[in-house]
Protein backbone atom coordinates (compact mmCIF):
# COMPACT_ATOMS: atom_id res chain seq x y z
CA UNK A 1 28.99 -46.81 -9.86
CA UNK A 2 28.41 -44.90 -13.15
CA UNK A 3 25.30 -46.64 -13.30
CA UNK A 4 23.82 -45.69 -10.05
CA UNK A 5 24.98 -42.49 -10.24
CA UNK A 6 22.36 -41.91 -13.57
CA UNK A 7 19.57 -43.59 -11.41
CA UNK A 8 20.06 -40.85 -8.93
CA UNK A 9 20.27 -37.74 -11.22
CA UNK A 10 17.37 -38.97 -12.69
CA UNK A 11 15.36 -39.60 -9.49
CA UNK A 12 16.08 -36.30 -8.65
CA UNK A 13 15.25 -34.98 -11.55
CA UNK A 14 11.86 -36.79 -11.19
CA UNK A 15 11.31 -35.35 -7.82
CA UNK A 16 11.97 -31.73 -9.21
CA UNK A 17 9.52 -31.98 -11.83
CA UNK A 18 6.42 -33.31 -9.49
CA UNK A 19 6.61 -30.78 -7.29
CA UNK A 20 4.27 -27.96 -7.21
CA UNK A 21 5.61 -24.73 -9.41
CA UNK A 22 3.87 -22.15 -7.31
CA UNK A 23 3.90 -23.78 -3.84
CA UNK A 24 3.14 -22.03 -0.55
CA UNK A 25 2.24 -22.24 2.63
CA UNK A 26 -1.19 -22.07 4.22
CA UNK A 27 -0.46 -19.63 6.54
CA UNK A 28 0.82 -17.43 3.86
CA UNK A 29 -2.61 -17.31 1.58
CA UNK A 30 -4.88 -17.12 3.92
CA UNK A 31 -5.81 -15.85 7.24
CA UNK A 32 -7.75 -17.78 10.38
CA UNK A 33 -11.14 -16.12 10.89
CA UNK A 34 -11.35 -14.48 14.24
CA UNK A 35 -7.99 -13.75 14.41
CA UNK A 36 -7.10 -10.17 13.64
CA UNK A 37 -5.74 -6.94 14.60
CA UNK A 38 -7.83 -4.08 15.95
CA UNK A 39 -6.93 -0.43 15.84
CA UNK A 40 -6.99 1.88 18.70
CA UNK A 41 -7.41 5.98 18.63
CA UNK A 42 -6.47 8.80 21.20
CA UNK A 43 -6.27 12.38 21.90
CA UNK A 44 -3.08 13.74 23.43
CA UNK A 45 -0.55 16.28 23.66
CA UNK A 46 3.26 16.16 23.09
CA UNK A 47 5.07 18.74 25.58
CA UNK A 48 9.27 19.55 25.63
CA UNK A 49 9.06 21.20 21.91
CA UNK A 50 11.83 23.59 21.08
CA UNK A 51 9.35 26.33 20.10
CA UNK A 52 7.68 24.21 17.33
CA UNK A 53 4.60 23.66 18.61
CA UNK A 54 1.01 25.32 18.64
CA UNK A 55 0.79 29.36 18.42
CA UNK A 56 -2.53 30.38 19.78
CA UNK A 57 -5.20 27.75 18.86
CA UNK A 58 -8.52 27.17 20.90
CA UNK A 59 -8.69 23.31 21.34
CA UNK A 60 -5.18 22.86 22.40
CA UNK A 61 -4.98 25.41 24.69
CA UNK A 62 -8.37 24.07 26.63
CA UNK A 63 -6.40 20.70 26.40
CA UNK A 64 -3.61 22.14 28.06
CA UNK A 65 -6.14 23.92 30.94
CA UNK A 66 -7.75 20.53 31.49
CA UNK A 67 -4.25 18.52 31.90
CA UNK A 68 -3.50 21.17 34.60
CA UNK A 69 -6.60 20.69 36.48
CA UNK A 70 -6.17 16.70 36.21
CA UNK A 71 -3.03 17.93 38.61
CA UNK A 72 -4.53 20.37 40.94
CA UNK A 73 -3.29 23.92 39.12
CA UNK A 74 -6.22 25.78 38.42
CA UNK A 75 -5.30 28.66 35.19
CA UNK A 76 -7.10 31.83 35.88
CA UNK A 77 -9.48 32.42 32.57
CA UNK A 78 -8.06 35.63 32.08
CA UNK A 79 -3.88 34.43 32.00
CA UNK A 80 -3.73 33.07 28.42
CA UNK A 81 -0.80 30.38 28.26
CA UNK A 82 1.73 29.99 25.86
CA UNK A 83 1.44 26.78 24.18
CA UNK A 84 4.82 26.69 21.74
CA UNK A 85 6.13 24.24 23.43
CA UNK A 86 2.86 21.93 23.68
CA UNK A 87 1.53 20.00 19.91
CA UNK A 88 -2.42 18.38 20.05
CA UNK A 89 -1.96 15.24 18.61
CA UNK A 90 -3.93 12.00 17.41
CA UNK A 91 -2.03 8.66 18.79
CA UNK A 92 -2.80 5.28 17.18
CA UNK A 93 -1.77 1.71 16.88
CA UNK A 94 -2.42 -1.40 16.01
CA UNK A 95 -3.73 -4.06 18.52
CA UNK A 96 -2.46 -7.77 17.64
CA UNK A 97 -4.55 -10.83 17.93
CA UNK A 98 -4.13 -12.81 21.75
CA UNK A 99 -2.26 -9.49 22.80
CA UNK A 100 -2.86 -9.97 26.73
CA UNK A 101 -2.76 -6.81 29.51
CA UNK A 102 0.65 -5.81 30.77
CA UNK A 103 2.72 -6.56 26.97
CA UNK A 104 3.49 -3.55 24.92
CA UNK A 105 3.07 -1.86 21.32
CA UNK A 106 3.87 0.41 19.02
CA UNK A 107 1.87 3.95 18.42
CA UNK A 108 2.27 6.04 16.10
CA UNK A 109 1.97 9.95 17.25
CA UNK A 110 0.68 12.48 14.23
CA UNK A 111 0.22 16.32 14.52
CA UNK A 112 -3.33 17.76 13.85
CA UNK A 113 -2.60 21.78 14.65
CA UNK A 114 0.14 24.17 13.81
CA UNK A 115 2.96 22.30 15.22
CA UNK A 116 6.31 22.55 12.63
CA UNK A 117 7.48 19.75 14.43
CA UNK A 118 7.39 16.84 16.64
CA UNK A 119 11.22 16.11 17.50
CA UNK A 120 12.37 16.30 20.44
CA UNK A 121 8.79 15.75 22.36
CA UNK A 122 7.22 13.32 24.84
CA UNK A 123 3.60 12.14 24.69
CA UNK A 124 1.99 12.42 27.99
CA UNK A 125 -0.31 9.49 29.14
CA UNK A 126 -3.11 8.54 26.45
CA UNK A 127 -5.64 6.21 26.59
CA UNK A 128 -5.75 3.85 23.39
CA UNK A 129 -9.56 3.18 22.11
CA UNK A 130 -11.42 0.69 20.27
CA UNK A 131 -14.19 1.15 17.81
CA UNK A 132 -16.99 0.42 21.29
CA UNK A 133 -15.30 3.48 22.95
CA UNK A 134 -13.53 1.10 26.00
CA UNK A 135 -9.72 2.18 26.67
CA UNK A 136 -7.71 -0.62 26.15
CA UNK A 137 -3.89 0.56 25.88
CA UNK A 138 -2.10 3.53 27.36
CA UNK A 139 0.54 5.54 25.79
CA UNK A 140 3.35 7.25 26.88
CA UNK A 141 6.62 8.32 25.55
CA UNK A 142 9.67 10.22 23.97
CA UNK A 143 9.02 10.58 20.38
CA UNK A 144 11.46 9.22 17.53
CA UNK A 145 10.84 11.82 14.42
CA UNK A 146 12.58 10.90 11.21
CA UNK A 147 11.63 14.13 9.89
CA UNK A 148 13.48 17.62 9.97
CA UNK A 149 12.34 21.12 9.34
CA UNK A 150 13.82 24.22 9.00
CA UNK A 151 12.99 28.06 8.30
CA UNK A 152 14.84 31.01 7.33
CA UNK A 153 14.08 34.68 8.67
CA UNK A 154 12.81 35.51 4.99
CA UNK A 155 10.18 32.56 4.67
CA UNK A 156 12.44 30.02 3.12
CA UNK A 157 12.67 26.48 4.30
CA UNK A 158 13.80 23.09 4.09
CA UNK A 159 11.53 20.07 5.27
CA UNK A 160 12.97 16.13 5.11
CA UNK A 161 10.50 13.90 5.59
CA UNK A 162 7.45 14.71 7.71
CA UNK A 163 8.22 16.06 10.97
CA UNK A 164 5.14 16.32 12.39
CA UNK A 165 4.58 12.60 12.00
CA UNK A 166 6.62 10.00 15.26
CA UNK A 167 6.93 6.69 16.51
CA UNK A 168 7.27 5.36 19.97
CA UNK A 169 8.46 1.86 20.47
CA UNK A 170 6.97 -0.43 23.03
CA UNK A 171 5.31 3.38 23.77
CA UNK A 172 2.02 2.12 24.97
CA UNK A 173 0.45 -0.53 27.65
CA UNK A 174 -1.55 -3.24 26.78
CA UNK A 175 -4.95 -2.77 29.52
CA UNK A 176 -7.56 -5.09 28.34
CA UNK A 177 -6.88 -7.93 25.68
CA UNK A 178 -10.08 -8.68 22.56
CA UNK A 179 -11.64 -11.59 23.06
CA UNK A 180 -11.37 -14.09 20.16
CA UNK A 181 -13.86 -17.09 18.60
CA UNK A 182 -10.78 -19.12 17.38
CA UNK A 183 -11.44 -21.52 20.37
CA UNK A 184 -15.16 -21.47 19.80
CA UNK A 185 -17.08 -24.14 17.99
CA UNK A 186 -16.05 -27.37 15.99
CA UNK A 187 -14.33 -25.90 13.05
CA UNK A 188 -11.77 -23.20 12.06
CA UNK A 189 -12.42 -21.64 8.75
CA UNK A 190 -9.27 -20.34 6.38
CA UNK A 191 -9.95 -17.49 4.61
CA UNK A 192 -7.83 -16.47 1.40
CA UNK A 193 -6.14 -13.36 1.36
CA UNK A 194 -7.10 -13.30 -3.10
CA UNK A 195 -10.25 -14.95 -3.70
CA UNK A 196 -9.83 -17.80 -6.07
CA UNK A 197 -12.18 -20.88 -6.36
CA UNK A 198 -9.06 -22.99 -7.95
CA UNK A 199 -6.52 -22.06 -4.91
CA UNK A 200 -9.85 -22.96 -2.62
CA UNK A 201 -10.45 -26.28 -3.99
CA UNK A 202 -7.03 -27.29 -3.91
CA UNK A 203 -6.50 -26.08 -0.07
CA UNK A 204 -9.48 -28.26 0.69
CA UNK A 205 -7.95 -31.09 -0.90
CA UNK A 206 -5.09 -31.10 0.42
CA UNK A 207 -5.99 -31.24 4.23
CA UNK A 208 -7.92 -34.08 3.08
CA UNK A 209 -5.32 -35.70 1.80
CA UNK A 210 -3.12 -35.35 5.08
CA UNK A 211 -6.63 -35.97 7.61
CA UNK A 212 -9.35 -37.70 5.75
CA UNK A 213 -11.97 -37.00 3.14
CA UNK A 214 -14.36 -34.57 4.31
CA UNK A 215 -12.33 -32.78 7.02
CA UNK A 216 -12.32 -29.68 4.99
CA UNK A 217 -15.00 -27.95 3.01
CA UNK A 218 -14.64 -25.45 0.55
CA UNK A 219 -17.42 -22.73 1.37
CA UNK A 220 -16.48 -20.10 -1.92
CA UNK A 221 -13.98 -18.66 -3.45
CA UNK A 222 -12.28 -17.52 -0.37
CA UNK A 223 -13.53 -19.28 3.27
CA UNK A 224 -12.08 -22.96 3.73
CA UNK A 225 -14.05 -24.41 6.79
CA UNK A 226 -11.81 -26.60 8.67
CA UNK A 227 -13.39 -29.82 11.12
CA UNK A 228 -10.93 -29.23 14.49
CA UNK A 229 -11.20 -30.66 17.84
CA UNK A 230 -12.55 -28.69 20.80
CA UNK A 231 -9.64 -28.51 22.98
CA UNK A 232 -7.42 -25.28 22.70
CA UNK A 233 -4.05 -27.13 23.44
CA UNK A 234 -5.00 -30.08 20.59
CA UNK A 235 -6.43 -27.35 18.54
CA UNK A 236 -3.74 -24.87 18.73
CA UNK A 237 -1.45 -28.45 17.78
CA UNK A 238 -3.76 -28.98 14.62
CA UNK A 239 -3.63 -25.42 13.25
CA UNK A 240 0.20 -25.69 13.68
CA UNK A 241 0.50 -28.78 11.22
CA UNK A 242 -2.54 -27.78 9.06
CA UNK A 243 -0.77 -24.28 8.58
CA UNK A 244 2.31 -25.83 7.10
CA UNK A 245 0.87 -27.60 4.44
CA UNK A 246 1.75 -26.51 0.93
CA UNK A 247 -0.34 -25.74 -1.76
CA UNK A 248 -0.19 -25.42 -5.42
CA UNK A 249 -2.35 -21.57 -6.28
CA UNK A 250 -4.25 -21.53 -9.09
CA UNK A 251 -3.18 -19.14 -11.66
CA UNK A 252 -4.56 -14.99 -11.62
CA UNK A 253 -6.36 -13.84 -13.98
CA UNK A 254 -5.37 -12.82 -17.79
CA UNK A 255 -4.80 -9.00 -16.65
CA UNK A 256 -3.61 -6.19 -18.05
CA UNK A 257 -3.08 -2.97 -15.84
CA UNK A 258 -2.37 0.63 -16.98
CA UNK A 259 -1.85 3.51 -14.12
CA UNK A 260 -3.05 6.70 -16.10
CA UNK A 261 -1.27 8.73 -13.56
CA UNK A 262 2.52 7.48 -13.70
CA UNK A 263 2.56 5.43 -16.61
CA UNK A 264 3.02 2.50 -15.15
CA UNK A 265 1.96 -0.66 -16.96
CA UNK A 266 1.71 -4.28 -16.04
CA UNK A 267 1.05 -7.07 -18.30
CA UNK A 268 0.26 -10.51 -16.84
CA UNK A 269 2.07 -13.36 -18.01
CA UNK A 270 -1.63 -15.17 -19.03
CA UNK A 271 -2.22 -12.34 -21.37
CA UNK A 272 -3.21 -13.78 -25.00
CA UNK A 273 -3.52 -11.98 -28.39
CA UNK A 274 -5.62 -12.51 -31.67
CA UNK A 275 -4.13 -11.97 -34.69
CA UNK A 276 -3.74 -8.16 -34.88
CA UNK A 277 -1.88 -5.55 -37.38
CA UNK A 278 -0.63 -2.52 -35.34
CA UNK A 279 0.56 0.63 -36.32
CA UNK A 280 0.90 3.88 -33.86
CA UNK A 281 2.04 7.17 -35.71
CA UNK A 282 2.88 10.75 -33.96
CA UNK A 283 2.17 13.70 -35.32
CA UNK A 284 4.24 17.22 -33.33
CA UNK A 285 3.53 20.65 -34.06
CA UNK A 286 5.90 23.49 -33.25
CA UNK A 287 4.84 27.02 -32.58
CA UNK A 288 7.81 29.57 -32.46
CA UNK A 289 6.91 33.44 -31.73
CA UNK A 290 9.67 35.88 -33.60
CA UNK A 291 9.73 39.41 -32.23
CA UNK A 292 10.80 41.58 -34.93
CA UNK A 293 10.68 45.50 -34.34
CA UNK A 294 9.72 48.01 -36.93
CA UNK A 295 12.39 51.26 -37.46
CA UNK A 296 10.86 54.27 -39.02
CA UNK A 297 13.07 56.10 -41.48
CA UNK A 298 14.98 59.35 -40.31
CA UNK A 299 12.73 61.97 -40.08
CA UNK A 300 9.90 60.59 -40.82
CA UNK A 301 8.37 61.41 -37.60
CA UNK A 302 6.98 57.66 -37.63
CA UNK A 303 6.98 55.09 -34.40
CA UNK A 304 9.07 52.45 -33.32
CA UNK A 305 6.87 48.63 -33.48
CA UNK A 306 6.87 45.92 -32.50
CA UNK A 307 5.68 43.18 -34.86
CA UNK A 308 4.94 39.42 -33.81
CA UNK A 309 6.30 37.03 -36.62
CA UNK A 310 4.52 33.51 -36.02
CA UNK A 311 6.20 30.49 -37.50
CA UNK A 312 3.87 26.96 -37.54
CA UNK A 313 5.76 24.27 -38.27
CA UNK A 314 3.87 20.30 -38.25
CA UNK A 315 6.42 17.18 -38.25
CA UNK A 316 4.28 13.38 -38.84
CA UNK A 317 6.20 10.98 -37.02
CA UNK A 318 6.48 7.72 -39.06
CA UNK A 319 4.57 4.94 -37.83
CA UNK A 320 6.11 1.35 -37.96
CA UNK A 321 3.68 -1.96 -38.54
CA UNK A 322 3.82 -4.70 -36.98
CA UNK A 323 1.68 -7.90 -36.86
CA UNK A 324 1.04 -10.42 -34.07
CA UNK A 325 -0.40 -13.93 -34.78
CA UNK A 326 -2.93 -16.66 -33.15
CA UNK A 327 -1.86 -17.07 -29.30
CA UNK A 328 1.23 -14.92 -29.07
CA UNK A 329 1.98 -14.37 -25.41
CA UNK A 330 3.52 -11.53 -23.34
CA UNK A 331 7.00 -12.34 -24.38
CA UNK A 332 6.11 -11.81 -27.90
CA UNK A 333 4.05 -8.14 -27.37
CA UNK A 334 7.40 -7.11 -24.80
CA UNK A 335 9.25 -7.71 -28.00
CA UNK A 336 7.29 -6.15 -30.78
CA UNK A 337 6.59 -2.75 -28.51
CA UNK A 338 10.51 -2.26 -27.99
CA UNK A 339 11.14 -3.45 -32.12
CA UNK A 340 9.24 -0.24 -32.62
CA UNK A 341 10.28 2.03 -29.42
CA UNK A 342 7.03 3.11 -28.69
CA UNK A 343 7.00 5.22 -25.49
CA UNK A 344 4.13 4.43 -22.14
CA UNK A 345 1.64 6.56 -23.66
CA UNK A 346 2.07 5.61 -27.01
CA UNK A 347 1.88 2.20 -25.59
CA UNK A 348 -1.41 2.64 -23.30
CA UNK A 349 -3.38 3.82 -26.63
CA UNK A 350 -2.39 0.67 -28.14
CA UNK A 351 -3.93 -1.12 -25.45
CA UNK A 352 -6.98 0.77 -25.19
CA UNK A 353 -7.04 0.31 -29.09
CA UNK A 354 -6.47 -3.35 -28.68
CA UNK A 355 -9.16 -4.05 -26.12
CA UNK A 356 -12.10 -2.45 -28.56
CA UNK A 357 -10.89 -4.41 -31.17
CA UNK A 358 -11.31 -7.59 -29.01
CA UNK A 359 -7.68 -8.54 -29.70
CA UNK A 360 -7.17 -8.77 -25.67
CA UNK A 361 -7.55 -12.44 -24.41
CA UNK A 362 -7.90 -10.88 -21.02
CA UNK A 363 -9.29 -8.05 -19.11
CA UNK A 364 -7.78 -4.38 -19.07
CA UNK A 365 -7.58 -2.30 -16.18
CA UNK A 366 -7.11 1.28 -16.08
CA UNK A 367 -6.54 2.97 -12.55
C-alpha cells in the first residue's frame, strides 16, 4: 500500500510538472475577427432637474423649442423659457456583437452645458447612432448619478464624484442589429489581443494537434486563420471547442517601464544586467532668509531698517556603491536598490544611467 501510494505522488507530481506554466484559454488571448462592439452617439436633453440645469444658453434652449413643436406647442419667439430644470446632453453606449432588435443596453448620459448636476433627471427619447449616421437604439430613462454637488451662498462648494456624468440600465432599445462576417467564408481567423509570433505559433499548433495538420495557419504575429465548416450551427459547435483549448504564451518582452509623472516603475521579470558598478549621491542646498532690523541710537535722528541676513547652507548626501555581476536578474536589482534606500527618482536616473551604459539586457520605456 506504501508502495502504491509513492507511485501516485509521483505520477502526480509528473503531471504537475508537464503542464503548461502560463496556460490560457483561447478565448481569453485573442478575439474572433468580425465580432465586435460598435459605439453609438446621441443628442438629448435630461428634464425633472432640481434647479441644476442650464441658465440661459442658445443651443439648449432651441433644443427645448424644437421638443415642443415635436408635440404640437408652438413658443412664441419673443417668450424666452426658463431652462433650469432642462441639461443638453451627449448619450452613448456600447453596441455588442449579435445584439438583435427588441434586447436592451446600457447608455451612459454626460453633460455638455452649464448643468451642476444630473441627479434626479430623466432622459427623454434619443436615438442611438452609428458611425454611417443610421439610428439603431433608442434611449430613454431615469438617470442613476453617483455624483453629488453642493454650493454655499458665498461661492464655496463641495463636489463627490462627477455629477454631471449618469448611467441608465437596460436605458435604451435595441432597433436594428450590425451585420457580422463570422458566418461568411471557409475560415475564422483569431486575432491576439498582444501581438506575439511565439504565442501565434503555438495557438496554431495546437488546433492542429486537436484537428489535423494544416487546419490552422499562422498569418503574423497576431491573426491565426482558422479552416471551419460552412454551416452556422456546426460552426458555432467548432468555435465552442476550438475556444477552449489552452495554450502555453510565449514570454513578453525584457521591459523596463518608468512613468515620469507618478513615479511609478515596473521592471519585467526578463530584465538582465551586465556587470555594472553603481553609485547615486545627493547633494541639498538650504536657503534660510533672517530678517534682522536695524535700531538707531537715541537721538540720533537716524531710521529704523530692515536688513535681510541670507544664510546658504550645502549638505552632499553620501553615495553608497554597489556592484552587480554577469546575468543578475530582477530579484537581484529589487535587492541592491532597497540595500541602499534609494528613493523613485533617485532610482529612474539610475535607469536612464544604466540604459546609456548598455548595462540594460532589455528595452526602457519612459511614459
Amino acid at each position: 500500500m506504501k508502495g502504491f501510494v509513492e507511485f501516485l505522488f509521483v505520477m502526480m507530481l509528473l503531471i504537475c510538472i508537464s503542464l503548461p506554466a502560463q496556460a490560457a484559454r483561447i478565448k481569453d488571448i485573442a478575439s474572433i475577427e468580425g465580432v465586435r462592439s460598435n459605439q453609438l452617439i446621441g443628442y438629448g436633453l435630461v428634464v425633472g432637474l432640481p434647479g441644476t440645469g442650464e441658465k440661459n444658453n442658445t443651443f439648449t434652449e432651441q433644443s427645448f423649442r424644437t421638443m415642443l413643436n415635436n408635440f404640437g406647442i408652438k413658443v412664441p419667439d419673443t417668450v424666452k423659457p426658463k431652462i433650469k430644470d432642462v441639461a443638453p446632453v451627449i448619450v452613448h453606449a456600447e453596441l455588442p456583437s449579435f445584439v438583435k432588435p427588441g434586447q436592451t443596453i446600457d447608455v451612459t448620459v454626460s453633460a455638455i452645458g452649464e448643468a451642476k448636476s444630473l441627479r434626479g433627471g430623466t432622459l427623454l427619447q434619443t436615438m442611438l447612432k452609428g458611425i454611417d449616421g443610421e439610428v439603431y437604439a433608442l434611449a430613454q430613462g431615469s438617470l442613476v448619478v453617483s455624483g453629488l454637488g453642493v454650493e454655499g451662498a458665498d461661492g464655496s462648494k463641495v463636489v463627490v464624484n462627477t455629477p454631471t456624468v449618469g448611467r441608465i440600465a437596460n436605458g435604451a432599445t435595441v432597433e436594428r442589429s450590425v451585420g457580422s462576417s463570422f458566418a461568411l467564408g471557409d475560415t475564422i481567423t483569431f486575432n491576439l489581443k498582444r501581438a506575439d509570433f511565439t504565442t501565434a505559433r503555438r495557438v496554431a499548433q495546437a488546433i492542429n494537434d486537436q484537428y489535423g495538420a494544416s487546419v490552422a495557419n499562422a498569418i503574423d504575429a497576431v491573426s491565426i486563420k482558422v479552416s471551419a465548416p460552412r454551416d452556422s450551427n456546426d460552426r458555432v459547435s467548432f468555435l465552442s471547442l476550438l475556444e477552449n483549448i489552452e495554450v502555453e504564451q510565449g514570454d513578453e518582452a525584457a521591459k523596463i517601464v518608468v512613468n515620469s509623472r507618478t513615479g511609478t516603475i515596473v521592471i519585467g521579470k526578463l530584465v538582465k544586467l551586465r556587470p555594472v558598478a553603481i553609485t547615486h549621491g545627493g547633494l541639498t542646498v538650504t536657503i534660510k532668509e533672517n530678517i534682522q532690523v536695524s535700531q538707531p541710537n537715541p537721538f540720533s535722528q537716524g531710521n529704523t531698517a530692515v536688513v535681510p541676513n541670507s544664510s546658504i547652507s550645502v549638505k552632499e548626501n553620501q553615495g553608497k556603491m554597489f556592484k552587480l555581476d554577469t546575468g543578475n536578474t530582477l530579484d537581484d536589482l529589487v535587492k541592491a536598490i532597497n540595500d541602499v534606500g534609494m528613493a523613485p527618482g533617485d532610482l529612474m536616473s539610475v535607469l536612464e544611467a544604466l540604459e546609456q551604459a548598455g548595462a540594460i539586457e532589455g528595452e526602457l520605456v519612459v511614459i
